[in-house]
C-alpha atoms as a PDB file:
ATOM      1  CA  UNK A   1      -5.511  -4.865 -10.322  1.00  0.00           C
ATOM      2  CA  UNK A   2      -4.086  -1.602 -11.842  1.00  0.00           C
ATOM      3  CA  UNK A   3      -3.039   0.941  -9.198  1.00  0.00           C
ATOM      4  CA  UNK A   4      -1.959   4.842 -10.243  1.00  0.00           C
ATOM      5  CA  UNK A   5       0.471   5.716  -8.431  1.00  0.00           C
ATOM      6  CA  UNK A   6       1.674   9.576  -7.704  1.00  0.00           C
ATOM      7  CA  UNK A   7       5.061  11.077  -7.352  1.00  0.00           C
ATOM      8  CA  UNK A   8       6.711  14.222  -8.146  1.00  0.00           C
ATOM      9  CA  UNK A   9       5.174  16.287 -11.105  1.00  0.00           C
ATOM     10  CA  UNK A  10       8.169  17.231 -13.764  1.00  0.00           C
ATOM     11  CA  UNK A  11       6.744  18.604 -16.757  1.00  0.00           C
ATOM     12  CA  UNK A  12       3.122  17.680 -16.789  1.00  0.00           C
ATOM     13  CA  UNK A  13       4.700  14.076 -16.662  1.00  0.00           C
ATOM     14  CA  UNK A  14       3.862  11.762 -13.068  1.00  0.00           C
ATOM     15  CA  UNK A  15       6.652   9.689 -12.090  1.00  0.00           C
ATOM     16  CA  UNK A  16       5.422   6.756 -10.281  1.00  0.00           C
ATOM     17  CA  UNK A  17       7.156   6.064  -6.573  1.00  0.00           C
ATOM     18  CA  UNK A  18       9.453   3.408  -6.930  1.00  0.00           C
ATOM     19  CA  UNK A  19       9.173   1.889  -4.011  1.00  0.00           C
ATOM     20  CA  UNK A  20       5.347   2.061  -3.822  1.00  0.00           C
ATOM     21  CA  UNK A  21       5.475   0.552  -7.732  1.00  0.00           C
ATOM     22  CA  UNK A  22       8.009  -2.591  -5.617  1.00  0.00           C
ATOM     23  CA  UNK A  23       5.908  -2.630  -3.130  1.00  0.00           C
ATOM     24  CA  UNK A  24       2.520  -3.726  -5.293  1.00  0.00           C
ATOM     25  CA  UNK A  25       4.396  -6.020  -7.340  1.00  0.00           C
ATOM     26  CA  UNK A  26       5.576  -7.953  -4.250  1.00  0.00           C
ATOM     27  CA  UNK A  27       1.756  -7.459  -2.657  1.00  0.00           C
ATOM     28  CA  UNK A  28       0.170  -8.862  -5.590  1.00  0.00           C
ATOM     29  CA  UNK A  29       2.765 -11.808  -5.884  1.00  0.00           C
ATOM     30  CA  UNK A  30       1.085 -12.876  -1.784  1.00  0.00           C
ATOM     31  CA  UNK A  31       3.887 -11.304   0.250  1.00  0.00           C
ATOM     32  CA  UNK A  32       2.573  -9.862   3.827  1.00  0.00           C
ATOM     33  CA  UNK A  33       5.257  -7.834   4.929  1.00  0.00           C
ATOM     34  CA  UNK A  34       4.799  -5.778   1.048  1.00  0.00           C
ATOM     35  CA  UNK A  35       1.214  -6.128   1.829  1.00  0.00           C
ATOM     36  CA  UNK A  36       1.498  -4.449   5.292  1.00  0.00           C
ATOM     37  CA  UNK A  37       3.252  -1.754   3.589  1.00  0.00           C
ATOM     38  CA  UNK A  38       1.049  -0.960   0.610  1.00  0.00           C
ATOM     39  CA  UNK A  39      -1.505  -0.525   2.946  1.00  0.00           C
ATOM     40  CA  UNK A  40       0.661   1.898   5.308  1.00  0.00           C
ATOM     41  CA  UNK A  41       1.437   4.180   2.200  1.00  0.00           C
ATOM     42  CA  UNK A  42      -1.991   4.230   0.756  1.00  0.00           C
ATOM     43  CA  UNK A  43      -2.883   4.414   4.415  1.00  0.00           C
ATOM     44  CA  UNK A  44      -1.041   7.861   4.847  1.00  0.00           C
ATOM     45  CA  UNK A  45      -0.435   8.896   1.555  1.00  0.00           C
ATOM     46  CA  UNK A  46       3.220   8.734   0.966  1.00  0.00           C
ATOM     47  CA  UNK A  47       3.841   8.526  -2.933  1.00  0.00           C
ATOM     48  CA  UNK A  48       0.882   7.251  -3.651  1.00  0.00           C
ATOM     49  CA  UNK A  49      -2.880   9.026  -3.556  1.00  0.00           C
ATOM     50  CA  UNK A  50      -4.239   8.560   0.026  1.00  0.00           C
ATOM     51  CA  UNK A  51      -7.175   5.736  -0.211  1.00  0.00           C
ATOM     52  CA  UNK A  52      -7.814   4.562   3.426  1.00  0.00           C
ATOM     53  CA  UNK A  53     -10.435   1.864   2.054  1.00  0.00           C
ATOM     54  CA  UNK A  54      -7.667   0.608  -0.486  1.00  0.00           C
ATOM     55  CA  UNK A  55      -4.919   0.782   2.572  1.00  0.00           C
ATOM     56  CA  UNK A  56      -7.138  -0.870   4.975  1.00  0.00           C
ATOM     57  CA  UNK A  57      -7.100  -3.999   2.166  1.00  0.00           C
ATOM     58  CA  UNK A  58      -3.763  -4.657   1.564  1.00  0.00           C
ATOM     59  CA  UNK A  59      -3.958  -4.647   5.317  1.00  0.00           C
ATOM     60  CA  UNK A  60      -6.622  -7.195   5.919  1.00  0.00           C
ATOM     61  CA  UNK A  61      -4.801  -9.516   3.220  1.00  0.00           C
ATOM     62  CA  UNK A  62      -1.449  -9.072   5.344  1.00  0.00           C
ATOM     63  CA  UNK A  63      -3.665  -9.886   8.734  1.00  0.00           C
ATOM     64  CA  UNK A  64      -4.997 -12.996   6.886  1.00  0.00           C
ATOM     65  CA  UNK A  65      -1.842 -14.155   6.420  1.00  0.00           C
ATOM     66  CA  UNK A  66      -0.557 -13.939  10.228  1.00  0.00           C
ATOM     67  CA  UNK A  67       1.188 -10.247   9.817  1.00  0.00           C
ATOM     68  CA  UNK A  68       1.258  -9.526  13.717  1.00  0.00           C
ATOM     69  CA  UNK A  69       1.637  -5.615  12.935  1.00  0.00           C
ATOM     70  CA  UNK A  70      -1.238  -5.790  10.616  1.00  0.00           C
ATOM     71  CA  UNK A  71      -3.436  -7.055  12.683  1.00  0.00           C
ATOM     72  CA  UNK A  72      -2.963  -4.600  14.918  1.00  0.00           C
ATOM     73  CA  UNK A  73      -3.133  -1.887  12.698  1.00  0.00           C
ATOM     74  CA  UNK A  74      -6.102  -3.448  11.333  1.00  0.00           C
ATOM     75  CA  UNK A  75      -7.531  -2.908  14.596  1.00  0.00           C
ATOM     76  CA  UNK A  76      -6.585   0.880  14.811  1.00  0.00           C
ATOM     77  CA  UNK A  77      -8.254   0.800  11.137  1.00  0.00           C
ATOM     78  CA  UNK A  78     -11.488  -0.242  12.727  1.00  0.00           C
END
């Protein structure tokens, strides 16, 4: 999966949010806790285009997993 990520604008040029870039590389490699917050930041926003559906996701994948705080978030998703 290839995900655009948004940051700052400096001269026509988008500099992709590093964290959000760590983030998906940890999320993609099965980690919960990055997968919990992908979700948040897609979730809200923050350095990254707001996608609810694609926040809600990561989400689920981090509830599948056991992620206590995803599942409840999950919930407030829902």
């Amino acid at each position: 999966m290839i995900f655009r990520l948004k940051g700052k604008k400096e001269d026509n040029n988008q500099k992709e949010d590093p964290a959000a870039a760590l983030y998906l590389q940890a999320a993609e490699n099965g980690d919960p806790e990055a997968q919990y917050n992908l979700g948040l930041i897609y979730l809200e926003g923050n350095g990254v285009k707001k996608n609810e559906k694609l926040g809600a996701g990561w989400i689920q994948k981090a509830a599948n997993q056991g992620h206590i705080e995803a599942k409840k978030k999950l919930a407030w998703c829902y």
